[in-house]
Protein backbone atom coordinates (compact mmCIF):
# COMPACT_ATOMS: atom_id res chain seq x y z
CA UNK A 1 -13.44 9.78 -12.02
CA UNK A 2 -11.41 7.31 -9.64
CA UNK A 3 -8.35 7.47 -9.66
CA UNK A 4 -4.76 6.45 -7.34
CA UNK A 5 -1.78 7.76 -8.02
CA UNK A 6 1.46 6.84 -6.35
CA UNK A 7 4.50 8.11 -5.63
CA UNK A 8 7.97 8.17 -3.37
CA UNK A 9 9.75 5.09 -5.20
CA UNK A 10 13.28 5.59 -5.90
CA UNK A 11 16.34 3.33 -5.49
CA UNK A 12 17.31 3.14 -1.99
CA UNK A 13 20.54 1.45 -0.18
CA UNK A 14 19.84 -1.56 2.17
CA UNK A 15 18.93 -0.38 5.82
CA UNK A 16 17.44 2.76 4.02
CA UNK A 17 13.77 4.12 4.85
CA UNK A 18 11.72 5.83 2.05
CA UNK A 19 7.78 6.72 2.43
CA UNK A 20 5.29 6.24 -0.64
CA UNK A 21 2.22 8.39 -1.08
CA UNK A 22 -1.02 7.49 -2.78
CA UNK A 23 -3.04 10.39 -3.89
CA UNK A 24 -7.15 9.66 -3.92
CA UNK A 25 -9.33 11.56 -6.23
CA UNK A 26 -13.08 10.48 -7.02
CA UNK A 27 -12.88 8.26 -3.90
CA UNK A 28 -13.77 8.88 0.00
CA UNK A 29 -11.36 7.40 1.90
CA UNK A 30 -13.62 6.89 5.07
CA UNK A 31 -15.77 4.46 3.34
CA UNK A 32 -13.07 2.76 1.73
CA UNK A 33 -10.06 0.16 2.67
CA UNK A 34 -7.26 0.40 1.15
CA UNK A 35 -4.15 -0.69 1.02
CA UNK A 36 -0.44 -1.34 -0.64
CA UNK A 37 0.31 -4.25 -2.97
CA UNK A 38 3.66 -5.37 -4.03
CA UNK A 39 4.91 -7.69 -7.02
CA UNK A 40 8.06 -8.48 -7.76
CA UNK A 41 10.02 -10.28 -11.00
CA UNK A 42 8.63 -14.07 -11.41
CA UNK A 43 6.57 -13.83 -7.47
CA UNK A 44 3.18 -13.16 -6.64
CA UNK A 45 1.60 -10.49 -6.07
CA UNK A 46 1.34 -9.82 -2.34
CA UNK A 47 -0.61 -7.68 0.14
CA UNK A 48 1.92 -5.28 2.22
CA UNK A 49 -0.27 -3.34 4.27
CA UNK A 50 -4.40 -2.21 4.17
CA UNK A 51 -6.07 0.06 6.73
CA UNK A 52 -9.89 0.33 6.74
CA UNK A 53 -11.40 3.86 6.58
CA UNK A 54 -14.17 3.23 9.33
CA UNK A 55 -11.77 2.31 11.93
CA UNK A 56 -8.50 2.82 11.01
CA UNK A 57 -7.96 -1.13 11.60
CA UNK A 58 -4.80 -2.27 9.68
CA UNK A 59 -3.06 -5.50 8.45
CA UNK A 60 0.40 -6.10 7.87
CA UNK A 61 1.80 -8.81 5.67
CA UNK A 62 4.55 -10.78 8.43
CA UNK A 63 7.67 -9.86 5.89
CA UNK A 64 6.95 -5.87 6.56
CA UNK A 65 5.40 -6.02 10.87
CA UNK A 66 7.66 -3.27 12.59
CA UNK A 67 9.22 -2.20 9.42
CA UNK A 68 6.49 -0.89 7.46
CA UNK A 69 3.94 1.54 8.43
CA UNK A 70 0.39 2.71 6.77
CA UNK A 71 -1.37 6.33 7.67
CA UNK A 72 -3.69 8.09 6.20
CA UNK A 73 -4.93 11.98 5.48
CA UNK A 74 -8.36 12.06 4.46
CA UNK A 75 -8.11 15.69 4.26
CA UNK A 76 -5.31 15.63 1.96
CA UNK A 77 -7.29 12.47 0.16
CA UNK A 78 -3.61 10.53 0.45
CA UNK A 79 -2.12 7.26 2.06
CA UNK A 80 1.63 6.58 2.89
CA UNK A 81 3.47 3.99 3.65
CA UNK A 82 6.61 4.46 5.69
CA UNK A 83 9.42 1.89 5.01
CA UNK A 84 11.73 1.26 7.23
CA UNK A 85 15.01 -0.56 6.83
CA UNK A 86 14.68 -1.93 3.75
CA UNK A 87 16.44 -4.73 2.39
CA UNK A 88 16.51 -6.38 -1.17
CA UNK A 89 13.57 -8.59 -0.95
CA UNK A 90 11.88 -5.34 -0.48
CA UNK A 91 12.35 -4.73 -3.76
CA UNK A 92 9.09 -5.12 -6.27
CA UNK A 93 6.90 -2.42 -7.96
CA UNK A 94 4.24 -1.16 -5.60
CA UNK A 95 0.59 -0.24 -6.25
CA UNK A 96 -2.07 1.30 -3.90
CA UNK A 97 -5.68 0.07 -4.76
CA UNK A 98 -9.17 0.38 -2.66
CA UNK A 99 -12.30 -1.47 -2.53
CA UNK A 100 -15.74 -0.68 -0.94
CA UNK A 101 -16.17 -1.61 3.16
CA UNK A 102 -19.50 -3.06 1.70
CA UNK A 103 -19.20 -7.02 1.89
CA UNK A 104 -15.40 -6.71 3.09
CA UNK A 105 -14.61 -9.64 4.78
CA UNK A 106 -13.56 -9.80 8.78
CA UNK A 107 -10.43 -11.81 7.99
CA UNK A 108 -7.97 -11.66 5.07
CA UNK A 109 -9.45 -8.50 3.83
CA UNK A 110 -5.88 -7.09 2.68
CA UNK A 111 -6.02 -9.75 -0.81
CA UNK A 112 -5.57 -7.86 -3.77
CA UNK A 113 -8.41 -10.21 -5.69
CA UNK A 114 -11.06 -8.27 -3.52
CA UNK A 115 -9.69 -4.51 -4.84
CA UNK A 116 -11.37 -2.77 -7.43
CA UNK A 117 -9.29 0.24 -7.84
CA UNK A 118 -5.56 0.67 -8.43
CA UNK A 119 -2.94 2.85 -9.28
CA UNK A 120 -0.46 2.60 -11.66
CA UNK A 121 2.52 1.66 -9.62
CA UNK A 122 5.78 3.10 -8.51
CA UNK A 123 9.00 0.93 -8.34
CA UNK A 124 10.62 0.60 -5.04
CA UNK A 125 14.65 -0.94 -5.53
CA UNK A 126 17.05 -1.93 -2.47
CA UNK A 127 20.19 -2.37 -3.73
CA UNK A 128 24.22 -1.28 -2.80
C-alpha cells in the first residue's frame, strides 16, 4: 500500500527555520521523483521543491532558492525539507507527493498535475 506521510509543521516566528519529513512506505524512492507542494488560503497550489531519485537532480520554485532545501534517505524511506528563514508568505499547508520517472518530463517536472501520490498534508504558519 502507498502511502506519504508528513510531518514537522508547527507555527514558527518570521526568520525561523523548521524541517518537514515525508515518510515513504509501499514506494522506492530511487525510481521515483518527488517533491513538496504548497497551497495556501484563496492561491494556487504551487510546486516548492522536487528531487528525482535517479540522480538526485532538484528544482526549486524562485520564492524558496537559498532558503529551502530538499534531501533524501532512501534507507530511512523519508524526504525533508529544510526551511530556512521563513516569512509569512511561507505560510500554506504542505503536502509531499511522488510520481513514476517513467514519461517524466526534462523540464517543469516539479507540477503537481503530473503526481500521483500524496500525503495528507501538514500546516506550516509564519507568524509573530
Amino acid at each position: 500500500q502507498v502511502q506519504l506521510v508528513e510531518s514537522g509543521g508547527g507555527l514558527v516566528q518570521p526568520g525561523a527555520s523548521l524541517t518537514l519529513s515525508c515518510a515513504a512506505s509501499g514506494l522506492m524512492l530511487p525510481a521515483l521523483a518527488i517533491g513538496w507542494f504548497r497551497q495556501a488560503p484563496g492561491k494556487e497550489r504551487e510546486g516548492v521543491s522536487c528531487m528525482r531519485g535517479n540522480d538526485g537532480s532538484t528544482l526549486y520554485a524562485d520564492s524558496v532558492k537559498g532558503r529551502f532545501t530538499i534531501s533524501r534517505d532512501d534507507a530511512k524511506k523519508k524526504v525533508y525539507l529544510q526551511m530556512n528563514s521563513l516569512n509569512s508568505e511561507d505560510t500554506a499547508v504542505y503536502y509531499c507527493a511522488a510520481r513514476s520517472l517513467w514519461g517524466i518530463p526534462s523540464t517543469n517536472w516539479c507540477n503537481g498535475d503530473s503526481y500521483h501520490y500524496w500525503g495528507q498534508g501538514t500546516q506550516v504558519t509564519v507568524s509573530a
